[in-house]
Protein backbone atom coordinates (compact mmCIF):
# COMPACT_ATOMS: atom_id res chain seq x y z
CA UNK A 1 -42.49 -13.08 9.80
CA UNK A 2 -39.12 -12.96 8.56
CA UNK A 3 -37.57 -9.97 6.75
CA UNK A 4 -36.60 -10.37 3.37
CA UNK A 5 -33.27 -9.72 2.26
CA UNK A 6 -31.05 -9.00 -0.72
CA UNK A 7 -27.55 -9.51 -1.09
CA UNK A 8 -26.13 -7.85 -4.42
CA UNK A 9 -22.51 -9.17 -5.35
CA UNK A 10 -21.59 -12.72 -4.85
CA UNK A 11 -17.74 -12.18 -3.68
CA UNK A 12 -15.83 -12.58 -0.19
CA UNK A 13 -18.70 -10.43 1.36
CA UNK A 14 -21.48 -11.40 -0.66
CA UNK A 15 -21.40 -14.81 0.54
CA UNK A 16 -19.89 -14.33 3.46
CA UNK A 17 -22.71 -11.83 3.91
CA UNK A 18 -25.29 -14.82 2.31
CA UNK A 19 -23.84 -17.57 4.81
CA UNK A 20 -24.65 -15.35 7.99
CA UNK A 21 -27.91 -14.17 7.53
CA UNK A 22 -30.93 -16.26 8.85
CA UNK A 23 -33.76 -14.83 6.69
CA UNK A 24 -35.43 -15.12 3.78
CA UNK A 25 -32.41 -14.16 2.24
CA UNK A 26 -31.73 -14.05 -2.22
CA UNK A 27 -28.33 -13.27 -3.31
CA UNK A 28 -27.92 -11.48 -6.71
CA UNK A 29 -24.74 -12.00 -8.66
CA UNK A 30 -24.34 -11.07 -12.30
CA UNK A 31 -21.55 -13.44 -13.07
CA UNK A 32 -21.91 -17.32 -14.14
CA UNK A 33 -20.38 -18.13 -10.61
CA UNK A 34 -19.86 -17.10 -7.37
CA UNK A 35 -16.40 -16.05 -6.25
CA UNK A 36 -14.47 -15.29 -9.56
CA UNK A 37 -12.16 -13.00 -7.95
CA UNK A 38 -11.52 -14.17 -4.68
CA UNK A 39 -10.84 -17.83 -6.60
CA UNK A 40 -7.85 -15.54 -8.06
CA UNK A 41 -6.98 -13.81 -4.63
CA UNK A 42 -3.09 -14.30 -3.09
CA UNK A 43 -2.00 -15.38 -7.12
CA UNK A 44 -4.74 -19.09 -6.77
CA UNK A 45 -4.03 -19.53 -3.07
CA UNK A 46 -6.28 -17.21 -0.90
CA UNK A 47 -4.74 -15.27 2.09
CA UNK A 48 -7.99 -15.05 3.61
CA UNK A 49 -6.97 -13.24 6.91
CA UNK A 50 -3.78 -12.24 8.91
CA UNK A 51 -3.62 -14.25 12.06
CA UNK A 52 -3.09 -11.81 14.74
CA UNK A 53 -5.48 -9.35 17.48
CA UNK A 54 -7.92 -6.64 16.89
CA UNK A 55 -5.29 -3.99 17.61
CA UNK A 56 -2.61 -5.17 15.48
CA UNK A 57 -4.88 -5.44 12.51
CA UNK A 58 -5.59 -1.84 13.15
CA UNK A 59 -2.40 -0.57 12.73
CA UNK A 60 -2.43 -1.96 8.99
CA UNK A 61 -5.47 -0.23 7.83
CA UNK A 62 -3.86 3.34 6.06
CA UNK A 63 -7.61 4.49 5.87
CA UNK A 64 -10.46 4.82 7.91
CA UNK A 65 -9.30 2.48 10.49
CA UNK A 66 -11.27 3.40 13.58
CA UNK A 67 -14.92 2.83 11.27
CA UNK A 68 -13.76 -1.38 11.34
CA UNK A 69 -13.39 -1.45 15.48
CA UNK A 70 -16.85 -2.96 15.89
CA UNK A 71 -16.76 -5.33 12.62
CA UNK A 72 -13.19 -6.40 13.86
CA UNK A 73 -14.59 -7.16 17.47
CA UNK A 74 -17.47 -8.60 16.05
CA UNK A 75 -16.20 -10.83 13.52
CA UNK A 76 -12.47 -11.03 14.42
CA UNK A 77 -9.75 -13.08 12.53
CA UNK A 78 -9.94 -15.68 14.84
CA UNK A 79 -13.23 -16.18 14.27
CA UNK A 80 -12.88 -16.15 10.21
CA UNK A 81 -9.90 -18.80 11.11
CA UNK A 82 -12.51 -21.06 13.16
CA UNK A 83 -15.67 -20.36 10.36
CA UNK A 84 -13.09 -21.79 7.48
CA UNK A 85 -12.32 -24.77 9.93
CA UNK A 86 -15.62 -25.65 10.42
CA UNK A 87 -16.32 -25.63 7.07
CA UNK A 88 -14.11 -28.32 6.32
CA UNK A 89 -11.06 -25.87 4.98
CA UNK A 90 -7.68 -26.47 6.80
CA UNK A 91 -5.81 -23.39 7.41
CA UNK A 92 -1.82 -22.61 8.05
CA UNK A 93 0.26 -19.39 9.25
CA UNK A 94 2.88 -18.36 6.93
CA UNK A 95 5.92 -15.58 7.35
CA UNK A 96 3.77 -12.24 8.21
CA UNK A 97 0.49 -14.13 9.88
CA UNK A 98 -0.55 -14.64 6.54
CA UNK A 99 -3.30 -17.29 6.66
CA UNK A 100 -4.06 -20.36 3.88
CA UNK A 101 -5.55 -23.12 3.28
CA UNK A 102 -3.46 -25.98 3.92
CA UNK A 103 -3.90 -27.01 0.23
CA UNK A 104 -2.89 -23.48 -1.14
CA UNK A 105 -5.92 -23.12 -3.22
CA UNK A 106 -8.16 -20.63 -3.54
CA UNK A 107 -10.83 -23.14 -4.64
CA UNK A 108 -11.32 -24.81 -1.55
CA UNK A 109 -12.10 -21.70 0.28
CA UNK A 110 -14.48 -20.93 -2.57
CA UNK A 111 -16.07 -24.17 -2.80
CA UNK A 112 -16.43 -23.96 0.74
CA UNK A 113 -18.46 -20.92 0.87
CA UNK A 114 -20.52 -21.67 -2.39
CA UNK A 115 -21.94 -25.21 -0.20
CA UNK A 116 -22.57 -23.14 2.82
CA UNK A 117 -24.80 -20.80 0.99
CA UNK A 118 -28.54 -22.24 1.61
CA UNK A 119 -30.53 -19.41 0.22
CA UNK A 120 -31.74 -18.86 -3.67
CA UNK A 121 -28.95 -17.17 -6.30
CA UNK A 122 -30.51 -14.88 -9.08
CA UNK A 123 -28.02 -14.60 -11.76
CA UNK A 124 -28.58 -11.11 -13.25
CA UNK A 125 -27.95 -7.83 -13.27
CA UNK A 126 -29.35 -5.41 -10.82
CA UNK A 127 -30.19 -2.45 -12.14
CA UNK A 128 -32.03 -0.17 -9.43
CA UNK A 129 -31.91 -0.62 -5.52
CA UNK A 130 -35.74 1.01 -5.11
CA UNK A 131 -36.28 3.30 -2.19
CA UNK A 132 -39.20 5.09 -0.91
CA UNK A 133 -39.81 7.70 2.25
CA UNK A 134 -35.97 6.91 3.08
CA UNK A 135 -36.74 3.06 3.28
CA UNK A 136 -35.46 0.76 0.62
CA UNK A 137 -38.64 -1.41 -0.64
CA UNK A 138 -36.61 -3.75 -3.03
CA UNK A 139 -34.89 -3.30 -6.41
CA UNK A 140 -34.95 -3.91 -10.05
CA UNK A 141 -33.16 -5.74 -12.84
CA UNK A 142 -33.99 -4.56 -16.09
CA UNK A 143 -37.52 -3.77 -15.75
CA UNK A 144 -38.38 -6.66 -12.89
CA UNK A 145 -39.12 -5.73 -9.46
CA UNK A 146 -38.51 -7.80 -6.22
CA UNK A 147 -39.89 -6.41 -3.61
CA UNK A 148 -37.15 -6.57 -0.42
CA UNK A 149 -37.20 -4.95 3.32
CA UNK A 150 -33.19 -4.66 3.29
CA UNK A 151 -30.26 -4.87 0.73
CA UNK A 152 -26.61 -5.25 1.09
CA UNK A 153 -24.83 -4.37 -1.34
CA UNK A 154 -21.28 -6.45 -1.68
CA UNK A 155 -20.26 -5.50 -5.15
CA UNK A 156 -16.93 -4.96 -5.01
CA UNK A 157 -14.72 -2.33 -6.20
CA UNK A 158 -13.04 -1.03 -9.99
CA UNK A 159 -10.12 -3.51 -9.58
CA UNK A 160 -10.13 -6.90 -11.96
CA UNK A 161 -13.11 -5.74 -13.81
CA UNK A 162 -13.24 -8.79 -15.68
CA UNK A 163 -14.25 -10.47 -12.47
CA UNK A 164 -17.50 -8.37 -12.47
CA UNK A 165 -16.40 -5.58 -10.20
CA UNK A 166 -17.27 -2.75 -12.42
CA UNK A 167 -18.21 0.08 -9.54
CA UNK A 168 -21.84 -0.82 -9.50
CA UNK A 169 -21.93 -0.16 -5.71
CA UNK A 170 -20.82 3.50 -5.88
CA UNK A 171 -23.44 4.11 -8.35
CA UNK A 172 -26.23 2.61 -6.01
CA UNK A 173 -24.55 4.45 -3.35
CA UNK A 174 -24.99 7.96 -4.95
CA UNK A 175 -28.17 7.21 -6.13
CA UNK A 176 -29.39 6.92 -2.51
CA UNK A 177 -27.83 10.07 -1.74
CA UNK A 178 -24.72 8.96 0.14
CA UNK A 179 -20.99 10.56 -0.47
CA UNK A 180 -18.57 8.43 -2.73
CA UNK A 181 -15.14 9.47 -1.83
CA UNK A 182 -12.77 9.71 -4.86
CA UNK A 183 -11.75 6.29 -6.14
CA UNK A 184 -8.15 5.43 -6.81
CA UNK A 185 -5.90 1.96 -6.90
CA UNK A 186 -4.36 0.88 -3.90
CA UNK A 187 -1.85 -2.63 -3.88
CA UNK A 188 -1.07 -1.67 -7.55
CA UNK A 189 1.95 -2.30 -9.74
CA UNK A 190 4.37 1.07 -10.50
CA UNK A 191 5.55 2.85 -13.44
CA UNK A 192 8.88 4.12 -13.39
CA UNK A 193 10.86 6.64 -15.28
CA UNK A 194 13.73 4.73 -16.52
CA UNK A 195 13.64 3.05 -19.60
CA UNK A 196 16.30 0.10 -18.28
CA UNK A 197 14.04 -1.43 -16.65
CA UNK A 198 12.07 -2.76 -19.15
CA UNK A 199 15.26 -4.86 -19.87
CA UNK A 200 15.00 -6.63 -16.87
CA UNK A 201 11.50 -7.37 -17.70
CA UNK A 202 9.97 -10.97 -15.90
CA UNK A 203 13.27 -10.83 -13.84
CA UNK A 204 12.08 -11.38 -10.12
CA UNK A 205 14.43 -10.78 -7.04
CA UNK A 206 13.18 -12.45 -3.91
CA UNK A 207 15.22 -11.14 -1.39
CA UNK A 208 15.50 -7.56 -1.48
CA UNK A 209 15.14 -4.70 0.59
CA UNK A 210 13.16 -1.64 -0.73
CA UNK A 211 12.88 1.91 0.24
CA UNK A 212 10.35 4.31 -0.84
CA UNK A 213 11.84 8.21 -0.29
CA UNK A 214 9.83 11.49 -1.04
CA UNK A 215 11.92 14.08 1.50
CA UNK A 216 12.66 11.33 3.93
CA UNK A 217 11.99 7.27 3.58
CA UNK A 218 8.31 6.97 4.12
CA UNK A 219 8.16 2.85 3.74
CA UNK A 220 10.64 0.18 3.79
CA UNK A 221 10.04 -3.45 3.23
CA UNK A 222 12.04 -6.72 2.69
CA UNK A 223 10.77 -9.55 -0.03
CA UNK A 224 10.04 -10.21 -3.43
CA UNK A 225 10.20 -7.67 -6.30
CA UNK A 226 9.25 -8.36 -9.95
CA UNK A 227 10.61 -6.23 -12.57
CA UNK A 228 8.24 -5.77 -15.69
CA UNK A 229 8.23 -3.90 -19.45
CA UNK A 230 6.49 -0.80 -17.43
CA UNK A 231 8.33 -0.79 -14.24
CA UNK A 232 7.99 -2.69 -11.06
CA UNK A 233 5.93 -5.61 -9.54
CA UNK A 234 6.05 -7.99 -6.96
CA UNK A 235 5.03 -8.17 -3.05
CA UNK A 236 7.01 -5.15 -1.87
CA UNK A 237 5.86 -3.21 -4.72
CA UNK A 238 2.25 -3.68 -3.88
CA UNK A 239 2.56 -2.85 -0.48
CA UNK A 240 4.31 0.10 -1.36
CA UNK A 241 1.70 1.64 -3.17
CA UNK A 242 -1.02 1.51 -0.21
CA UNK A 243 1.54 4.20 1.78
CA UNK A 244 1.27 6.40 -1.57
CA UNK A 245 -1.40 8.70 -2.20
CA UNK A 246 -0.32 9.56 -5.35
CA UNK A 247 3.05 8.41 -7.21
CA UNK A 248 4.78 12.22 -7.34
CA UNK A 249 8.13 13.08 -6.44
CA UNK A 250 8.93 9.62 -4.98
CA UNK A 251 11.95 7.70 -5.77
CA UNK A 252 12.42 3.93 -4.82
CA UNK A 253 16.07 2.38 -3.50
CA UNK A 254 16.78 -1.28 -4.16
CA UNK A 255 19.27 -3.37 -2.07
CA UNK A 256 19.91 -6.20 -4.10
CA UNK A 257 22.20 -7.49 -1.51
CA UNK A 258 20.38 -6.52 1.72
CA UNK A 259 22.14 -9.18 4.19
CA UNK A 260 25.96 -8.05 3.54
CA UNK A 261 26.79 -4.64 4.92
CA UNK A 262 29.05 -2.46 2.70
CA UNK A 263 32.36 -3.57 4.13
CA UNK A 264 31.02 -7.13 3.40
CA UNK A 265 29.80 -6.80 0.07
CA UNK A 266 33.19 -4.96 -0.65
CA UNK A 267 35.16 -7.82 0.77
CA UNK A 268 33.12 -10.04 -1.67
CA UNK A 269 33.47 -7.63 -4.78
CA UNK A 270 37.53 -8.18 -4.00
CA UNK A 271 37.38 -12.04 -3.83
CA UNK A 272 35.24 -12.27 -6.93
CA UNK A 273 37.58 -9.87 -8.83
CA UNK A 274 40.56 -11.52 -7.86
CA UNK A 275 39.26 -15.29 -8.63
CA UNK A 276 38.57 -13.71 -12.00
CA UNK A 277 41.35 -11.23 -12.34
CA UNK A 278 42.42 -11.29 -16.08
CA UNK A 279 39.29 -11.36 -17.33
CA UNK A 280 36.95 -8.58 -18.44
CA UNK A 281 34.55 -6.70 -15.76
CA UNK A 282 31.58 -8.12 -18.01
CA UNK A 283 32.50 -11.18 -16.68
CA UNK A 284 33.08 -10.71 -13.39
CA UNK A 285 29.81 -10.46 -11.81
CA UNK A 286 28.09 -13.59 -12.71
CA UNK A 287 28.80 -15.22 -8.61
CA UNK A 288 26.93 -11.85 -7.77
CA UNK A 289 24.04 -10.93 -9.84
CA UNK A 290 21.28 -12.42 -11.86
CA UNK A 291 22.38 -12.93 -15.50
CA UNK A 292 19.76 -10.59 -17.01
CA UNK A 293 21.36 -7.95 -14.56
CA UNK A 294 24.87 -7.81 -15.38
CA UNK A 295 24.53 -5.75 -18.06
CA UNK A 296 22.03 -3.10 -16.62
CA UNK A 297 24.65 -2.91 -13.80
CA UNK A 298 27.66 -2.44 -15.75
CA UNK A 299 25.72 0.38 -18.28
CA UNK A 300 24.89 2.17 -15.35
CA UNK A 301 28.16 1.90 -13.21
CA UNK A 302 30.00 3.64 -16.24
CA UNK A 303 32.82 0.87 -16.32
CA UNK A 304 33.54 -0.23 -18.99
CA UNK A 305 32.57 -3.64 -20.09
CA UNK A 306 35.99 -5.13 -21.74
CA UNK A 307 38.08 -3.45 -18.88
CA UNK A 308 40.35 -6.02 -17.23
CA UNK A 309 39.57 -6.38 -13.49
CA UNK A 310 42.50 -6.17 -12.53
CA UNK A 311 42.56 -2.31 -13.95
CA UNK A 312 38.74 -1.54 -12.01
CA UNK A 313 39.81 1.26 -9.34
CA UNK A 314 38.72 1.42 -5.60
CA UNK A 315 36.72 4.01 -7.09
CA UNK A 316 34.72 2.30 -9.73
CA UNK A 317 34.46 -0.59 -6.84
CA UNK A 318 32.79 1.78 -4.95
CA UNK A 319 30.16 3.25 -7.17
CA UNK A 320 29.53 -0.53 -8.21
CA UNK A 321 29.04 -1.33 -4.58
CA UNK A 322 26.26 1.64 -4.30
CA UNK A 323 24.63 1.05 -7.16
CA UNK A 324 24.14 -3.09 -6.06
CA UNK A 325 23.05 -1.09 -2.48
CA UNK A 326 21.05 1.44 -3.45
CA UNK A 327 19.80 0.69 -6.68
CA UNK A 328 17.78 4.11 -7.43
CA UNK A 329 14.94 4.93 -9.62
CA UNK A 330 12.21 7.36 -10.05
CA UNK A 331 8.66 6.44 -9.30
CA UNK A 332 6.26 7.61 -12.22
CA UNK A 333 2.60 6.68 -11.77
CA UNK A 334 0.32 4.18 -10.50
CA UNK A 335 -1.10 1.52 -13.39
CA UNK A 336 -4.30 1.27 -14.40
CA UNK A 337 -7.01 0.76 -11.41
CA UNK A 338 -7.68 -2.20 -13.74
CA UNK A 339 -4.50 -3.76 -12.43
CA UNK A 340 -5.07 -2.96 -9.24
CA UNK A 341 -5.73 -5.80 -6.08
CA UNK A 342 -7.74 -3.31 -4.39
CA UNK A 343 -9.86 0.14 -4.98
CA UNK A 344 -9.08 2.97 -2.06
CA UNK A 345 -11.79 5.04 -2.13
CA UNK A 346 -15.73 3.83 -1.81
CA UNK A 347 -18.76 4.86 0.45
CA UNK A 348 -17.62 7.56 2.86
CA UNK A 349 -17.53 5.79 6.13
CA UNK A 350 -19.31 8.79 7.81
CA UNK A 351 -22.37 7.73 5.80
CA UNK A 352 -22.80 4.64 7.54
CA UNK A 353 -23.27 3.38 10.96
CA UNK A 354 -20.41 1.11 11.51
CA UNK A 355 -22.10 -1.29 14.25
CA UNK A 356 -24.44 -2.38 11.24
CA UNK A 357 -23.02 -0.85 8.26
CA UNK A 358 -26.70 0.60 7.21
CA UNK A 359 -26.66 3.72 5.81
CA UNK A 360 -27.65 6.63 8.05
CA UNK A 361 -29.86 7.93 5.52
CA UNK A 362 -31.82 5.11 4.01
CA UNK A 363 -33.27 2.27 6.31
CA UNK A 364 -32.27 -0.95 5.31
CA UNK A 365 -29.57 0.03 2.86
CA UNK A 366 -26.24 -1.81 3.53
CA UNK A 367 -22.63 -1.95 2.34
CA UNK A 368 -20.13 -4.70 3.31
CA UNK A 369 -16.27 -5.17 1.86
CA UNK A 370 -14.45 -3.45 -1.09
CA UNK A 371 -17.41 -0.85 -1.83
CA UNK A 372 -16.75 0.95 1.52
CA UNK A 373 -13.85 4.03 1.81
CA UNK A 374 -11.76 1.41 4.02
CA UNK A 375 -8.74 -0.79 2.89
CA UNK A 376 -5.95 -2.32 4.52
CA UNK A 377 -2.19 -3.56 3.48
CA UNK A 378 -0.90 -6.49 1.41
CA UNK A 379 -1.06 -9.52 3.93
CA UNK A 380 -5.09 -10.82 4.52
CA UNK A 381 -6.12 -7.67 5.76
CA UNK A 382 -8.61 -7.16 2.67
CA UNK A 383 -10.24 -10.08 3.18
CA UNK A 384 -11.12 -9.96 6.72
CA UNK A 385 -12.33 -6.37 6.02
CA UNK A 386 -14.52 -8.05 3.43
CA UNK A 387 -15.75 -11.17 5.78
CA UNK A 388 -15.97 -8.21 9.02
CA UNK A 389 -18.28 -5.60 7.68
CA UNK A 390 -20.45 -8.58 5.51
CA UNK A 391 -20.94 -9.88 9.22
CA UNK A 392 -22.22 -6.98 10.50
CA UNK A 393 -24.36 -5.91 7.45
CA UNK A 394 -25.85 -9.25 7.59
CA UNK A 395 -26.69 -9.52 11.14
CA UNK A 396 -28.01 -5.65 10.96
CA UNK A 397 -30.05 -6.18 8.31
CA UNK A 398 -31.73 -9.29 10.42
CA UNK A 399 -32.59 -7.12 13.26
């Protein structure tokens, strides 16, 4: 006789989890559909893994990276590539090993997973996993009982609330007794200090270098930035944040112009001023910058705006230069976990056993994806985590 199984949370692992596991299996998921937030993942087109090895993946997981060797061996991003495939979902390698469907919607991958799924879907809340002697016996919604021999629980993290992750899974999870580490965003949009910024808001710079600087540069990154009414946005920025445990005493340099040098960009500050010699500095930068720029540059460079160019000393060149070089400001705090792509944090990895992701203290409780104290860089990594430990879970649960 089979064992019967419970999946709660009907995400990345939840199906994932639901597609994998040849039992009587019932998946739980509170929301009108399955895959709400991964049909948002990678802004509608779904980096759903980072094509490269074991090892390499490794190296972009900032927390608990060794706990994911057996879920990465056993479930590897080849083998999430090959899984889409054969599901009918074409996939393509961008800049990075970034990995998407050919059609560069989320949807498909979603759709994909939803027809895979063979086993019943109970649309409701769960309310109580139910555990007795140190064995889970089934759970509860509301005041119903179904009676289970395993659960996995795939609910997600704080992030996108909206999308139905609303830290359900850390409450099960301390409920049975097991550790929660302390939950924070991670991939999250910055507040900064200075108020100019919010002048540039919806302004977005796709190829600039970034530096993030505490006593000594502790990230760097090339790529997109977004500038918004709180601060900064974009790819870089998101990355960013996964290196920072907390926003405090950081300060972030922009390169605006990261592919000429300073002797270059100074050789091109000349020819522009001289091709518009008589005219005011105000005017002289619109070859160089963005239009919504100009004006943030020239308040901050302390030149003034109606001074001819042909009166702008080597001097004022050269503070112009640095500030389109190193384009300075102070980092202030993190935004809301809300706004966050990911939650760092989750079920302390020393709870659980990770060559089946059951909890070491309760038989036949499981966690798979976001819930767990593991999370990886911008770029896929997420995801596989997500498809990895829902793998595992599901195959340990079978046993």
């Amino acid at each position: 006789m089979s064992k019967k199984i419970a999946i709660i949370g009907g995400g990345a692992a939840g199906m994932m989890a639901a597609v994998q596991a040849e039992a009587d299996v019932t998946l739980f998921e509170k929301n009108p559909m399955l895959g709400k937030k991964l049909a948002i993942t990678g802004k509608g087109r779904c980096n759903i893994t980072n094509n490269c090895t074991v090892d390499e993946f490794l190296t972009n997981i900032p927390v608990n990276p060794k706990f994911l060797y057996a879920a990465l061996n056993a479930f590897s991003p080849a083998d999430t590539m090959a899984f889409f495939e054969k599901l009918g979902v074409p996939l393509k390698t961008e800049r990075g090993n970034r990995v998407f469907p050919v059609s560069d919607k989320a949807a498909d991958v979603v759709n994909a997973l939803r027809k895979a799924i063979k086993c019943p879907i109970v649309q409701n809340t769960v309310t109580e996993i139910c555990i007795e002697n140190g064995q889970v016996t089934g759970l509860k919604t509301g005041n119903k009982f179904y009676a289970y021999d395993a659960v996995i629980v795939c609910t997600g993290g704080l992030s996108y609330p909206l999308t139905g992750s609303t830290g359900d899974g850390y409450k099960f999870a301390q409920a049975a007794g097991l550790n929660v580490t302390p939950l924070k965003p991670s991939l999250v949009p910055i507040e900064v200090e200075e108020k100019w910024c919010g002048d540039l808001q919806g302004l977005s710079l796709k190829n600039v270098a970034i530096k993030i600087i505490s006593d000594k540069v502790i990230y760097s990154d090339f790529g997109e930035l977004l500038f918004t009414h709180f601060g900064l946005s974009g790819p870089v920025i998101l990355s960013a944040s996964a290196y920072m445990r907390e926003v405090k005493d950081y300060k972030i340099q922009i390169d605006l112009k990261p592919a000429l040098d300073e002797k270059t960009l100074d050789n091109r500050l000349l020819s522009d001023f001289t091709k518009n010699i008589n005219k005011n500095f105000s005017n002289a930068l619109n070859d160089l910058l963005p239009q919504k720029m100009i004006p943030v540059i020239i308040s901050l460079s302390g030149i003034d705006p109606y001074k001819k160019v042909n009166l702008i000393t080597q001097e004022e060149r050269s503070k112009l230069l640095k500030l389109i070089k190193s384009l300075t400001l102070k980092l202030k705090c993190f935004r809301p976990i809300e706004e966050a792509i990911i939650t760092s944090g989750g079920v302390d990895c020393r709870e659980l056993d990770p060559k089946m992701m059951q909890s070491k203290k309760v038989r036949g409780l499981y966690f798979a994806g976001e819930v767990i104290d593991v999370d990886g860089y911008t770029g896929g990594f997420n995801l596989q985590i997500a498809f990895s430990t829902a793998v595992l879970a599901s195959r340990g649960a079978i046993q």
